[in-house]
N, C-alpha and C. Protein backbone atom coordinates (compact mmCIF):
# COMPACT_ATOMS: atom_id res chain seq x y z
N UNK A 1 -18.49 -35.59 58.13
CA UNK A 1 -18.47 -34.14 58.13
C UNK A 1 -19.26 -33.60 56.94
N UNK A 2 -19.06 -34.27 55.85
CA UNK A 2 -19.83 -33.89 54.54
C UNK A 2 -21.20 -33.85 54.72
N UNK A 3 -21.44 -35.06 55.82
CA UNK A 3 -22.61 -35.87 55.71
C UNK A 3 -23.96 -34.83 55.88
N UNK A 4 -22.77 -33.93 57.28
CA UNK A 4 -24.01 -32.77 58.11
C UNK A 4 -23.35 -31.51 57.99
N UNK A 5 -23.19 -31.03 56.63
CA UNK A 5 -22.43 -30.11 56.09
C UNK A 5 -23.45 -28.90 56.81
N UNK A 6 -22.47 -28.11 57.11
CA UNK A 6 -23.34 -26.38 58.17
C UNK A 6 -23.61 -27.10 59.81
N UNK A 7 -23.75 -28.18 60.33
CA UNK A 7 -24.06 -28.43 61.44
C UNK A 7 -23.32 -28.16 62.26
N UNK A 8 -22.02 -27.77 62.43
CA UNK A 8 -20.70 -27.39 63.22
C UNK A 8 -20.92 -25.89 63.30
N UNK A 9 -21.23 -25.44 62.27
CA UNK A 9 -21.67 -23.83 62.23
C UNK A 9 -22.93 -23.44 62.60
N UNK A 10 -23.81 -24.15 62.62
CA UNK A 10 -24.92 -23.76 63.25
C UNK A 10 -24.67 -23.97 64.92
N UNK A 11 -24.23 -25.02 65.52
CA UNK A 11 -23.94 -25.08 67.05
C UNK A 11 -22.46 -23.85 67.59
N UNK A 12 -21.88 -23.28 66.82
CA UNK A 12 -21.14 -22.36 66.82
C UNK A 12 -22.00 -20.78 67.00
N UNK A 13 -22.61 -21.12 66.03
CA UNK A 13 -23.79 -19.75 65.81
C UNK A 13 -24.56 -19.58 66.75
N UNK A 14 -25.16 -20.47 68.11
CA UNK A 14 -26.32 -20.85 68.82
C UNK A 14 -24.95 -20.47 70.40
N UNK A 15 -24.12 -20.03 70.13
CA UNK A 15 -23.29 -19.70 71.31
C UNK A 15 -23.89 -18.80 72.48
N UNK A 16 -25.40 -19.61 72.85
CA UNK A 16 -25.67 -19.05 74.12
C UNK A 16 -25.08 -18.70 74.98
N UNK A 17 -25.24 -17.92 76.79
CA UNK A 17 -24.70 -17.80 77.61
C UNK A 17 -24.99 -19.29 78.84
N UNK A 18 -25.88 -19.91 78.54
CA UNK A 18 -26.25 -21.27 78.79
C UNK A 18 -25.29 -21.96 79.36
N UNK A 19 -25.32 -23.05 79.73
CA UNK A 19 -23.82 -23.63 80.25
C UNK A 19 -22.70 -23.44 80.47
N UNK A 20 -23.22 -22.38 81.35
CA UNK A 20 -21.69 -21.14 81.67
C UNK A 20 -20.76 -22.36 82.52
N UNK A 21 -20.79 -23.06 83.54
CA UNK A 21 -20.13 -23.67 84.02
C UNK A 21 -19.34 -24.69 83.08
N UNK A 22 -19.65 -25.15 82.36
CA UNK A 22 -19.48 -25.59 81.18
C UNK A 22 -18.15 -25.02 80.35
N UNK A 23 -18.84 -23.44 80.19
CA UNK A 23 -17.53 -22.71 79.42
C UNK A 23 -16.12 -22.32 80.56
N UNK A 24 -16.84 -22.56 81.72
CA UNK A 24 -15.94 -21.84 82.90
C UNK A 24 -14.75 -22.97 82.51
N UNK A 25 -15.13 -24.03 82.36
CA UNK A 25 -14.42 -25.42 82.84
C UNK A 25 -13.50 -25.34 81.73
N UNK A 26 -13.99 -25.16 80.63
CA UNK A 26 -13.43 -25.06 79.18
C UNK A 26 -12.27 -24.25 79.12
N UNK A 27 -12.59 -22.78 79.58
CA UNK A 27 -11.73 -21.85 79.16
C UNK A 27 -10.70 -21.97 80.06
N UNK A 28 -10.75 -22.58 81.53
CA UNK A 28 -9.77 -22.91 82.05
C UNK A 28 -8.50 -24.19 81.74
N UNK A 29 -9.41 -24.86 81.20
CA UNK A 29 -8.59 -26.35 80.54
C UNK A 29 -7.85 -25.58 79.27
N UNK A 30 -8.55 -25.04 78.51
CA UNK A 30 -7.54 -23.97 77.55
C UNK A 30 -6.24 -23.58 77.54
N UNK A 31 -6.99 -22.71 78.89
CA UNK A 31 -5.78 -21.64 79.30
C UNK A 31 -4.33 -22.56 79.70
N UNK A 32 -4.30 -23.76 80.50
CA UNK A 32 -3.46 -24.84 80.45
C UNK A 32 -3.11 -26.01 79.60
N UNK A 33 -3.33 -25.63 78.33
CA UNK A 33 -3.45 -26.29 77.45
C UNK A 33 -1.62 -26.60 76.86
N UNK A 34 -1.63 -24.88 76.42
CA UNK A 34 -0.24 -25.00 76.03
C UNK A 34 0.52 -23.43 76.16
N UNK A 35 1.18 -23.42 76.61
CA UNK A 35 1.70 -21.79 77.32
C UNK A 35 2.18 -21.31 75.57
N UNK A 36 2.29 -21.88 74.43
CA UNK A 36 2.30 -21.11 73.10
C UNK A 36 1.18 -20.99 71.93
N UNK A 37 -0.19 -21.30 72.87
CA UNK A 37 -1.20 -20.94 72.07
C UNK A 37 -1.37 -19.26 71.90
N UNK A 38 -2.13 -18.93 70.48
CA UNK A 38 -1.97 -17.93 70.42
C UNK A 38 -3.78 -17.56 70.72
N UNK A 39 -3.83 -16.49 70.71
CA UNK A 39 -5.24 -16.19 71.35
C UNK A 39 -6.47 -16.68 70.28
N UNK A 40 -6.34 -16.99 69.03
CA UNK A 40 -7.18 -17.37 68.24
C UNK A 40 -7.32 -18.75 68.10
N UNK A 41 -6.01 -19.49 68.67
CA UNK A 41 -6.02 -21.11 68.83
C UNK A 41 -6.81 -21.32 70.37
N UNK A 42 -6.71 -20.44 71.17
CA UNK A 42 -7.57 -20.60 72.26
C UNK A 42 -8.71 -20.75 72.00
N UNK A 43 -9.32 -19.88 71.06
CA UNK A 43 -10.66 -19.36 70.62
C UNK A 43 -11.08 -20.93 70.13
N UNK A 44 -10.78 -20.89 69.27
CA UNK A 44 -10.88 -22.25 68.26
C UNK A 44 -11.00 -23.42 69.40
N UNK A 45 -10.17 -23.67 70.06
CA UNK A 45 -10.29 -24.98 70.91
C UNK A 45 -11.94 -24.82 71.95
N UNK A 46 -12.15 -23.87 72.08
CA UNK A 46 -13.21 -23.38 73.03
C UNK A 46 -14.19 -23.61 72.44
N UNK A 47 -14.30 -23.41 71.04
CA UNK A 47 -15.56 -23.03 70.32
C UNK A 47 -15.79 -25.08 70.17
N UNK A 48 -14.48 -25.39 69.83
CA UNK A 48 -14.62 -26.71 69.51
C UNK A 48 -15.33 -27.68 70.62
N UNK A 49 -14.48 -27.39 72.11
CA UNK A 49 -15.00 -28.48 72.96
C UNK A 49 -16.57 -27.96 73.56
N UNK A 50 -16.77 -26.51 73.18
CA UNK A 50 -17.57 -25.91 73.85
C UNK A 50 -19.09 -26.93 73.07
N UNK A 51 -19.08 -26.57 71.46
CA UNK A 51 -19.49 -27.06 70.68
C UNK A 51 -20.05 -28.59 71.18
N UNK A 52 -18.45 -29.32 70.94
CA UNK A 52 -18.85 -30.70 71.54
C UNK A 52 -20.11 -31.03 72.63
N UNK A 53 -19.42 -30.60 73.72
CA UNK A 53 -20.45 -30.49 75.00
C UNK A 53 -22.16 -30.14 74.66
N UNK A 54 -22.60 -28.97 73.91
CA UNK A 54 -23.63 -28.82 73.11
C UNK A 54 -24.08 -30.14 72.71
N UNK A 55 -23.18 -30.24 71.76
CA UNK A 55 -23.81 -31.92 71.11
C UNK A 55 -23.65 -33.12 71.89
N UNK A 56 -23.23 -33.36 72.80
CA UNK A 56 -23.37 -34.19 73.84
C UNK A 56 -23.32 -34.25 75.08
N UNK A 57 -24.37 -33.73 75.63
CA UNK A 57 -24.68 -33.13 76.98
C UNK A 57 -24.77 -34.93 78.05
N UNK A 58 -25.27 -35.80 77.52
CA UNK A 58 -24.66 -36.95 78.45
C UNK A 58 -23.48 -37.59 78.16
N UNK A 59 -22.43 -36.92 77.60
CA UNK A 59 -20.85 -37.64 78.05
C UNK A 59 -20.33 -35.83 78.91
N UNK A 60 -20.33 -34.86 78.09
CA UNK A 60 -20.18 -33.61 79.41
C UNK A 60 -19.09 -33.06 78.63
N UNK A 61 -18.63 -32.19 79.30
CA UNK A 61 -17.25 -31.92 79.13
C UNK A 61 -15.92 -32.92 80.43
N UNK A 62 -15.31 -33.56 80.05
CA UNK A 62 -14.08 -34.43 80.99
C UNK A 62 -12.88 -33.34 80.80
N UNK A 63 -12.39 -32.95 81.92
CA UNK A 63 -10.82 -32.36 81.50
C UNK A 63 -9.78 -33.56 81.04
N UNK A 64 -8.99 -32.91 80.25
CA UNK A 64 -8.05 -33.52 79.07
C UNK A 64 -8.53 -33.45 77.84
N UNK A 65 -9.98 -33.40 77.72
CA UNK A 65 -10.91 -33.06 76.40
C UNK A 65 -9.48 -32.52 75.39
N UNK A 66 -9.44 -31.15 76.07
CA UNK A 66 -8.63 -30.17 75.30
C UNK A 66 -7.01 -30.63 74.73
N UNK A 67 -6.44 -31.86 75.48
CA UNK A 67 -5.28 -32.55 74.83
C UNK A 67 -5.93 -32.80 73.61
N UNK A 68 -6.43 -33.42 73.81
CA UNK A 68 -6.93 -34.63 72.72
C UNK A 68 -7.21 -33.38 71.11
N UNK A 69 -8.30 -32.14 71.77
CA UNK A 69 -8.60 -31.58 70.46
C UNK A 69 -7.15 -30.54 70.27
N UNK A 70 -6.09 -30.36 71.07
CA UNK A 70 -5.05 -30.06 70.98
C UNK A 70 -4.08 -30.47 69.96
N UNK A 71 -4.05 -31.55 70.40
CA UNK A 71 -3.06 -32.77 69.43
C UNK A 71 -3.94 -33.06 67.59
N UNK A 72 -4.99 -32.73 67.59
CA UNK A 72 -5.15 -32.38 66.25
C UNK A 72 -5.57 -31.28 65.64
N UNK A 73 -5.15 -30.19 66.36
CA UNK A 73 -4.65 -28.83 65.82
C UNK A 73 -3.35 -28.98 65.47
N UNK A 74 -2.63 -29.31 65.99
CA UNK A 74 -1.51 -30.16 65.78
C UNK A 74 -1.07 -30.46 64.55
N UNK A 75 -1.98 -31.22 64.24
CA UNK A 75 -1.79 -32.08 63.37
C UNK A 75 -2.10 -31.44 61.58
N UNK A 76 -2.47 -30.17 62.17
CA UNK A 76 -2.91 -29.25 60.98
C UNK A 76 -3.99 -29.32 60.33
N UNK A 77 -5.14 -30.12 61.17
CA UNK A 77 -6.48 -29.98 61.08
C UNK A 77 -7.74 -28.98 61.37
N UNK A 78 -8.50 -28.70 60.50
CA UNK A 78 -8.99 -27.16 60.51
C UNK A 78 -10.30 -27.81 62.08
N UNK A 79 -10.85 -26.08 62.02
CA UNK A 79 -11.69 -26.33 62.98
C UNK A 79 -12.20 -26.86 63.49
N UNK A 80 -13.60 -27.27 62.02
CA UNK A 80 -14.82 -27.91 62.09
C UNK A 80 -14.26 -29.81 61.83
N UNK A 81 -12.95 -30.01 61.35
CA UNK A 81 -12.71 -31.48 61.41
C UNK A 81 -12.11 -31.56 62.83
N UNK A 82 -11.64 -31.00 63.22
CA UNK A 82 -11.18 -31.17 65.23
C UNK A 82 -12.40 -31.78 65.72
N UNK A 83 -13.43 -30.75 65.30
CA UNK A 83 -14.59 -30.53 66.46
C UNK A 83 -15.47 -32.50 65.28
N UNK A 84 -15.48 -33.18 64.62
CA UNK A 84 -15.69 -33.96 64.10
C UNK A 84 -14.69 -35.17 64.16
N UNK A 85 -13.52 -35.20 64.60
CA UNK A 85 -12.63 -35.97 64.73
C UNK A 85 -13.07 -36.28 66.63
N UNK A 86 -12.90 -35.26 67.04
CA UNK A 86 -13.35 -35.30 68.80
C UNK A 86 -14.81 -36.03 68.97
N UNK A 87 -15.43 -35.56 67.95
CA UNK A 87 -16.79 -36.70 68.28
C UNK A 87 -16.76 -38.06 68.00
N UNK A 88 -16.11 -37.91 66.99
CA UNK A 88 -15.84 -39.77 66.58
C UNK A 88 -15.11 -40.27 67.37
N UNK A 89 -13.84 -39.62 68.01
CA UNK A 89 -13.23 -40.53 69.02
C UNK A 89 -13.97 -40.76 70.22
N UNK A 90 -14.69 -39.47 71.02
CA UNK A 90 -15.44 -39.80 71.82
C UNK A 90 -16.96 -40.44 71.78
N UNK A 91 -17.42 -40.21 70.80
CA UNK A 91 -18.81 -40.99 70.61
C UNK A 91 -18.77 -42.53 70.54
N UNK A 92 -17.82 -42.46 69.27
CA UNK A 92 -17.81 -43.80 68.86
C UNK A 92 -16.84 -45.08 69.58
N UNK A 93 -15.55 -44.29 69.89
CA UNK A 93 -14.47 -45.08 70.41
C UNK A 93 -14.19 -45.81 71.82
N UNK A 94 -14.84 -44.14 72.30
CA UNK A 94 -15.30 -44.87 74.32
C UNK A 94 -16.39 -44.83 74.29
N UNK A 95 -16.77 -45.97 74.94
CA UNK A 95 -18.43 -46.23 75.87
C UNK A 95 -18.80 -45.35 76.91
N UNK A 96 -19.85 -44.94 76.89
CA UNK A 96 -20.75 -44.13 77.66
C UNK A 96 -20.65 -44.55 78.71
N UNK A 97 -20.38 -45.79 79.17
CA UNK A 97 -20.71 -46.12 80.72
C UNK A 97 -19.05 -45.44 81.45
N UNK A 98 -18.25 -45.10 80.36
CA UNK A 98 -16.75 -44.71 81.05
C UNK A 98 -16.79 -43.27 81.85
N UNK A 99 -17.58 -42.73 80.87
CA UNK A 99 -18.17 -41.23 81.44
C UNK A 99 -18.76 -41.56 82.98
N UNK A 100 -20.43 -42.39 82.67
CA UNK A 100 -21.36 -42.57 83.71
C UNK A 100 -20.23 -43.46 85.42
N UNK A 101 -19.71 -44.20 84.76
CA UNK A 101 -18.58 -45.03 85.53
C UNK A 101 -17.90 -43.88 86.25
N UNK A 102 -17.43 -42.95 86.09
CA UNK A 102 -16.79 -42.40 86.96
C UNK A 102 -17.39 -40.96 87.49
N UNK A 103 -18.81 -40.73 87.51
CA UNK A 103 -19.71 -39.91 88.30
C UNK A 103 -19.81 -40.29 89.62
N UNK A 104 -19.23 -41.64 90.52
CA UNK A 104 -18.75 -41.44 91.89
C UNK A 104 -17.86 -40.62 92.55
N UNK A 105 -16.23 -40.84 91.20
CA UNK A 105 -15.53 -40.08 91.33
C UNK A 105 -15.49 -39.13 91.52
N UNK A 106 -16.44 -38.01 90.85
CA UNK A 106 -16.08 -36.77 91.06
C UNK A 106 -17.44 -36.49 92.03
N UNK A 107 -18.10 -37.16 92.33
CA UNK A 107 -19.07 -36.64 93.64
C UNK A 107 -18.05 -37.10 94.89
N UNK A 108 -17.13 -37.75 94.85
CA UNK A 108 -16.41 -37.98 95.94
C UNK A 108 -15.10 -37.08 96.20
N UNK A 109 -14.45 -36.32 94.64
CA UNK A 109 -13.85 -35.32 94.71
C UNK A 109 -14.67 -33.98 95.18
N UNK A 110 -15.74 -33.81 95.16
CA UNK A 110 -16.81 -32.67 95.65
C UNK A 110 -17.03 -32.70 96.57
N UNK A 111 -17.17 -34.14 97.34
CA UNK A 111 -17.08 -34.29 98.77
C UNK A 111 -15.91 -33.87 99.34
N UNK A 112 -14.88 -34.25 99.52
CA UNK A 112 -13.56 -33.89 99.81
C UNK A 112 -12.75 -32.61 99.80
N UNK A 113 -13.87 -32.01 98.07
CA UNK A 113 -13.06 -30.69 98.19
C UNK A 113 -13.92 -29.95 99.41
N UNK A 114 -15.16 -29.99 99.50
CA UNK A 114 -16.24 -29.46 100.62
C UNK A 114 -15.53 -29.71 101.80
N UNK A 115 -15.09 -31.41 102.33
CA UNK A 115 -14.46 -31.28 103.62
C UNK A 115 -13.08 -30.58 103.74
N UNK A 116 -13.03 -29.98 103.01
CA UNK A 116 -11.14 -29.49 103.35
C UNK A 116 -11.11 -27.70 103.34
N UNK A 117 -12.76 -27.89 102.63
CA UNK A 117 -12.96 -26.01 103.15
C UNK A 117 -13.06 -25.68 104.33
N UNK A 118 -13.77 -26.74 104.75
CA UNK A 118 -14.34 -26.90 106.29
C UNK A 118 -13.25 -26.77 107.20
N UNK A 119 -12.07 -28.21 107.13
CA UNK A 119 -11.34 -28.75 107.74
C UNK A 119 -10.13 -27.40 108.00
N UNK A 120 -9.90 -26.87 106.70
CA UNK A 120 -8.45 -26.15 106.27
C UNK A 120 -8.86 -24.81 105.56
N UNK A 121 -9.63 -24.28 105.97
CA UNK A 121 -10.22 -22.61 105.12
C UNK A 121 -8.60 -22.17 104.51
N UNK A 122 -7.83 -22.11 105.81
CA UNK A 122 -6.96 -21.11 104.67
C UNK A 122 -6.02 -21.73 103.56
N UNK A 123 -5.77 -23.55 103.75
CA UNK A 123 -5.33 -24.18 102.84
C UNK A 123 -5.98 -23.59 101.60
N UNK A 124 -7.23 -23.98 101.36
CA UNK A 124 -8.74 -23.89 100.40
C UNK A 124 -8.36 -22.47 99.65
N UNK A 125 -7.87 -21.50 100.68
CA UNK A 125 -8.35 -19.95 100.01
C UNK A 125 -7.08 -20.01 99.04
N UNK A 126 -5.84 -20.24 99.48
CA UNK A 126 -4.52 -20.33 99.17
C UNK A 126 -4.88 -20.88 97.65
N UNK A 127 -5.58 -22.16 97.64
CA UNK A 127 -6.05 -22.63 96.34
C UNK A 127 -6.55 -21.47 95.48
N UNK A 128 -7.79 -21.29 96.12
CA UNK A 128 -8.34 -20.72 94.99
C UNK A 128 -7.65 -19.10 95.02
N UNK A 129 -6.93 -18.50 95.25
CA UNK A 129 -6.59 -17.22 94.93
C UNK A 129 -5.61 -17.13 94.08
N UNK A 130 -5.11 -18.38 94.13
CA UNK A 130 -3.61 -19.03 92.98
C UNK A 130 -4.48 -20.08 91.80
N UNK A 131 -6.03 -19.93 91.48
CA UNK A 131 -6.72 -20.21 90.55
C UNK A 131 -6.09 -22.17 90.12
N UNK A 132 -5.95 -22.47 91.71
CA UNK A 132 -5.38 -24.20 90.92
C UNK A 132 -6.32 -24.98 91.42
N UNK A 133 -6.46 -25.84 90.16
CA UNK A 133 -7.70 -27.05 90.31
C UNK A 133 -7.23 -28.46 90.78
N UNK A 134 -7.77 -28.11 91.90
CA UNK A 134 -7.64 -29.66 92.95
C UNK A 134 -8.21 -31.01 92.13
N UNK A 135 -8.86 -30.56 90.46
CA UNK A 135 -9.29 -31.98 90.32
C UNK A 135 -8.15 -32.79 89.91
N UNK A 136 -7.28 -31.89 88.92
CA UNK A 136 -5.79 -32.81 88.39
C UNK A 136 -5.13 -33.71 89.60
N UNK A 137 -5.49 -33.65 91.00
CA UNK A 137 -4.33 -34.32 91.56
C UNK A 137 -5.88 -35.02 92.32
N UNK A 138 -6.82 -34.67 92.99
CA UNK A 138 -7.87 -35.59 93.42
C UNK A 138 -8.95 -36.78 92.53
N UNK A 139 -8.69 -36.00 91.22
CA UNK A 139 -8.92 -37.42 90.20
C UNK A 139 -8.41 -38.43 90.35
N UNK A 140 -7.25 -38.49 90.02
CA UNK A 140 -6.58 -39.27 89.98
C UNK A 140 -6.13 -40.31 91.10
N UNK A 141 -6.25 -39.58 91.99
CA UNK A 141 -6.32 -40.31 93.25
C UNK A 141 -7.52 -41.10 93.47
N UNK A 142 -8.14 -40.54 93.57
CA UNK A 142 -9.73 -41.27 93.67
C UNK A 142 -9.75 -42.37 92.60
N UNK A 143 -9.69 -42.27 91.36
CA UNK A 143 -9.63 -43.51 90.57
C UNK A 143 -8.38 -44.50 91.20
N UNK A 144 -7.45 -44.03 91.81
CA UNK A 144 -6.60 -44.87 92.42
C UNK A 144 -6.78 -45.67 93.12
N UNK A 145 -7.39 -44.81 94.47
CA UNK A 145 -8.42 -45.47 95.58
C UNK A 145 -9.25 -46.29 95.47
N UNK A 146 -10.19 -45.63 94.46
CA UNK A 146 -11.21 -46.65 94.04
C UNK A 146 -11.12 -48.42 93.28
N UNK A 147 -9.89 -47.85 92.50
CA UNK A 147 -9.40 -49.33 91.86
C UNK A 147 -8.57 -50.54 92.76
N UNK A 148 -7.82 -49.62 93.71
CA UNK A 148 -7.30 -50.34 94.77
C UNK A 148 -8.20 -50.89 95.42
N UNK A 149 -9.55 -50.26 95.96
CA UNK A 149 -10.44 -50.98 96.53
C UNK A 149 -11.00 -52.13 95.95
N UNK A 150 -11.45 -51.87 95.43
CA UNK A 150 -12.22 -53.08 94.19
C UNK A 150 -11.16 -54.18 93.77
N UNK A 151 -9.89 -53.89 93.57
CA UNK A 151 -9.33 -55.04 92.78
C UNK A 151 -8.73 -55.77 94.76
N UNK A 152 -8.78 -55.12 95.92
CA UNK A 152 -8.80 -55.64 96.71
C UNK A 152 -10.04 -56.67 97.71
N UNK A 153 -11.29 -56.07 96.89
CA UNK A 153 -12.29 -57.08 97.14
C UNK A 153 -12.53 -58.18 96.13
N UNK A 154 -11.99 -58.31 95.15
CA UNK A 154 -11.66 -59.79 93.94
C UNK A 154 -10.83 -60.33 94.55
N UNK A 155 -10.14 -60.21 95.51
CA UNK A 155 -8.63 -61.13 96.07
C UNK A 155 -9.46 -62.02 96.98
């Protein structure tokens, strides 16, 4: 943090309108973060993962991001060490291919959510007018699926 002293504030400062989908994703993972954040801890977490994503546009933004920089707000760590603690765990700690590794997944959750607009319109609308994200429960599945498959073709 010392090392690149102002660099957290300069990608803070550069808060284009740019990767709006990006912030869409963000401010929603936020908003479910913790029902006793106060509106400036929202801010802060946003600026943080938003930040992140900036500085590493090939790992992305992943939902749960916001646990993780959650739990060291938590911990009574200021801004700019969240947003420096989140890079070291994610830069350094997981491998890149964990990110790239599961870009089937969510083209196969995109598939699925597409067939069920098709299949079930008013299921779909019901979703989105009650603002709930089908990825928390089709992630997870899909990595399910997927591991079931695979550890069933090693047998």
């Amino acid at each position: 943090m010392n090392r690149y002293d102002g660099y957290y504030l300069s990608l803070t400062a550069a808060f284009a309108g740019h990767l709006g989908e990006f912030e869409r994703l963000i401010w929603l993972d936020v908003e479910r973060t913790s029902p006793f954040l106060s509106s400036d801890q929202k801010n802060i977490l946003h600026r943080v993962l938003f930040c992140f994503v900036k500085r590493n546009m090939e790992i992305s933004y992943c939902q749960g991001m916001n646990f993780i920089a959650h739990y060291f707000m938590l911990q009574g760590f200021s801004e700019e060490e969240i947003f420096w603690i989140l890079c070291f765990v994610l830069e350094q700690s997981v491998s890149l291919s964990y990110y790239i590794n599961l870009i089937p997944v969510y083209v196969d959750v995109e598939l699925m959510v597409e067939m069920m607009r098709e299949l079930h319109p008013a299921f779909m609308q019901h979703v989105s007018q009650r603002s709930l994200d089908l990825n928390f429960i089709l992630v997870p599945l899909m990595v399910t699926l997927l591991s079931n498959i695979k550890n069933r073709q090693a047998s």
